[in-house]
Protein backbone atom coordinates (compact mmCIF):
# COMPACT_ATOMS: atom_id res chain seq x y z
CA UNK A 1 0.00 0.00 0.00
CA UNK A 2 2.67 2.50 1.05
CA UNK A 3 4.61 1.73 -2.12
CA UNK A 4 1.83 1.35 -4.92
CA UNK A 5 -0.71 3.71 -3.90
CA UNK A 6 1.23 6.19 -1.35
CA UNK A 7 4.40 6.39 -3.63
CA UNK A 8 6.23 6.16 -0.02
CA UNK A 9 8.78 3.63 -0.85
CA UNK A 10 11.41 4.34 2.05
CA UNK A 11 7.98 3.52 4.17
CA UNK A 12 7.21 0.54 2.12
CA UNK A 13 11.02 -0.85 2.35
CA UNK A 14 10.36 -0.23 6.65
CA UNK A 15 7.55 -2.21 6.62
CA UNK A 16 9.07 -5.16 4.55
CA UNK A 17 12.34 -5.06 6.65
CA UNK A 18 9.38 -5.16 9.86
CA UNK A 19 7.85 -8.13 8.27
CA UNK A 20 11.21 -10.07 7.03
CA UNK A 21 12.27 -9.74 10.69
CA UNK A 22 9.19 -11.18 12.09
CA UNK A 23 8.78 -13.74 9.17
CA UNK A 24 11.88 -14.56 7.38
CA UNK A 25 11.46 -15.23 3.63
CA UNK A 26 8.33 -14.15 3.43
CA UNK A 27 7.34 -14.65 0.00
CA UNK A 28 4.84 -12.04 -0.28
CA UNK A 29 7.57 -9.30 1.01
CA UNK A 30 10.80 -10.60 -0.83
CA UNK A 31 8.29 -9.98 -4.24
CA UNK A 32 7.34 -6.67 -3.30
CA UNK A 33 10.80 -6.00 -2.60
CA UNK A 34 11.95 -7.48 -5.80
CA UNK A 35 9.77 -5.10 -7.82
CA UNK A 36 10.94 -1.79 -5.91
CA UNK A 37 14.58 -2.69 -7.07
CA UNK A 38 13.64 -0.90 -10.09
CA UNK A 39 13.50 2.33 -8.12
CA UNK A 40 16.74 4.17 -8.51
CA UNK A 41 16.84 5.74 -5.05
CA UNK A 42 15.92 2.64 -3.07
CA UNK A 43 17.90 -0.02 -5.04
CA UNK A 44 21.11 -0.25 -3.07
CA UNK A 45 19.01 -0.44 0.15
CA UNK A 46 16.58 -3.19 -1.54
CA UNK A 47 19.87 -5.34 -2.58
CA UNK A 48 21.38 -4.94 0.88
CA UNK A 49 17.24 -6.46 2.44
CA UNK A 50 17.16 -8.87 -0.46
CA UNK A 51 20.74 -10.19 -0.64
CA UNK A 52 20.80 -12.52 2.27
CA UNK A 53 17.13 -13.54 1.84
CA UNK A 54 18.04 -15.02 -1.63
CA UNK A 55 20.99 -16.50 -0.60
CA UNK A 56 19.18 -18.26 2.98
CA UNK A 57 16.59 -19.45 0.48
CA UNK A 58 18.91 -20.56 -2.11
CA UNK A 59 17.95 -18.41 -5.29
CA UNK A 60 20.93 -17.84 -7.09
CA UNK A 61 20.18 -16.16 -10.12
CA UNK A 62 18.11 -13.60 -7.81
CA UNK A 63 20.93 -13.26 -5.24
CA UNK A 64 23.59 -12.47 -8.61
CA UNK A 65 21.33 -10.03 -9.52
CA UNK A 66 21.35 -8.13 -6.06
CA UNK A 67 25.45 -8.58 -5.58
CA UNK A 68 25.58 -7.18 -9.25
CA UNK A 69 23.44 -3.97 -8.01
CA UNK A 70 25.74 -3.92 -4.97
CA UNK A 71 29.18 -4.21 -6.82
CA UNK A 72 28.09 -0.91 -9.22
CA UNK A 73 27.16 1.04 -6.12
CA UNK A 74 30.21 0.36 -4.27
CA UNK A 75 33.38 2.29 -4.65
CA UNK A 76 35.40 1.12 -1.75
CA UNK A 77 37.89 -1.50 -3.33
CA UNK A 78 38.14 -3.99 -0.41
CA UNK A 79 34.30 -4.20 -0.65
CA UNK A 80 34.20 -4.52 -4.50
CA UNK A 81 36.31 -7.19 -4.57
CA UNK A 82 34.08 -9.25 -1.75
CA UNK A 83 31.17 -9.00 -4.18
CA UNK A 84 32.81 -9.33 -6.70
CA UNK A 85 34.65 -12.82 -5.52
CA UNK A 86 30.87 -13.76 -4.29
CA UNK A 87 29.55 -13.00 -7.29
């Protein structure tokens, strides 16, 4: 709701981080997350939720996709090379 019809995606990406804590890999919230990856100012922040939940539940192509997000948004070399290596 906060998302879709409130346009409030920092308070949409709360509520999922709420809900993941309460219910881990909860489909319903790892979707919704998924789709609000395609929001430039929330992406990094959506790949740091989503990156562990992919890889606890085992969806690699998914989890690529959020370490690739991760690697172009980092600029500290140590770090780039840990995704980078994971990836």
């Amino acid at each position: 709701l906060r998302a879709e019809r409130l346009g409030d995606n920092p308070g949409a990406i709360a509520s999922f981080r709420e809900v993941l804590a309460v219910a881990p890999h909860h489909a319903g919230a790892l979707a919704a997350l998924e789709a609000l990856l395609s929001d430039e100012a929330s992406r990094v922040e959506v790949a740091r939720l989503l990156e562990p939940e992919f890889e606890a539940v085992g969806e690699h192509r998914k989890l690529a996709w959020t370490l690739q997000i991760l690697l172009e948004s980092t600029k500290q070399p140590e770090e780039r090379r840990a995704l980078a290596l994971r990836l």
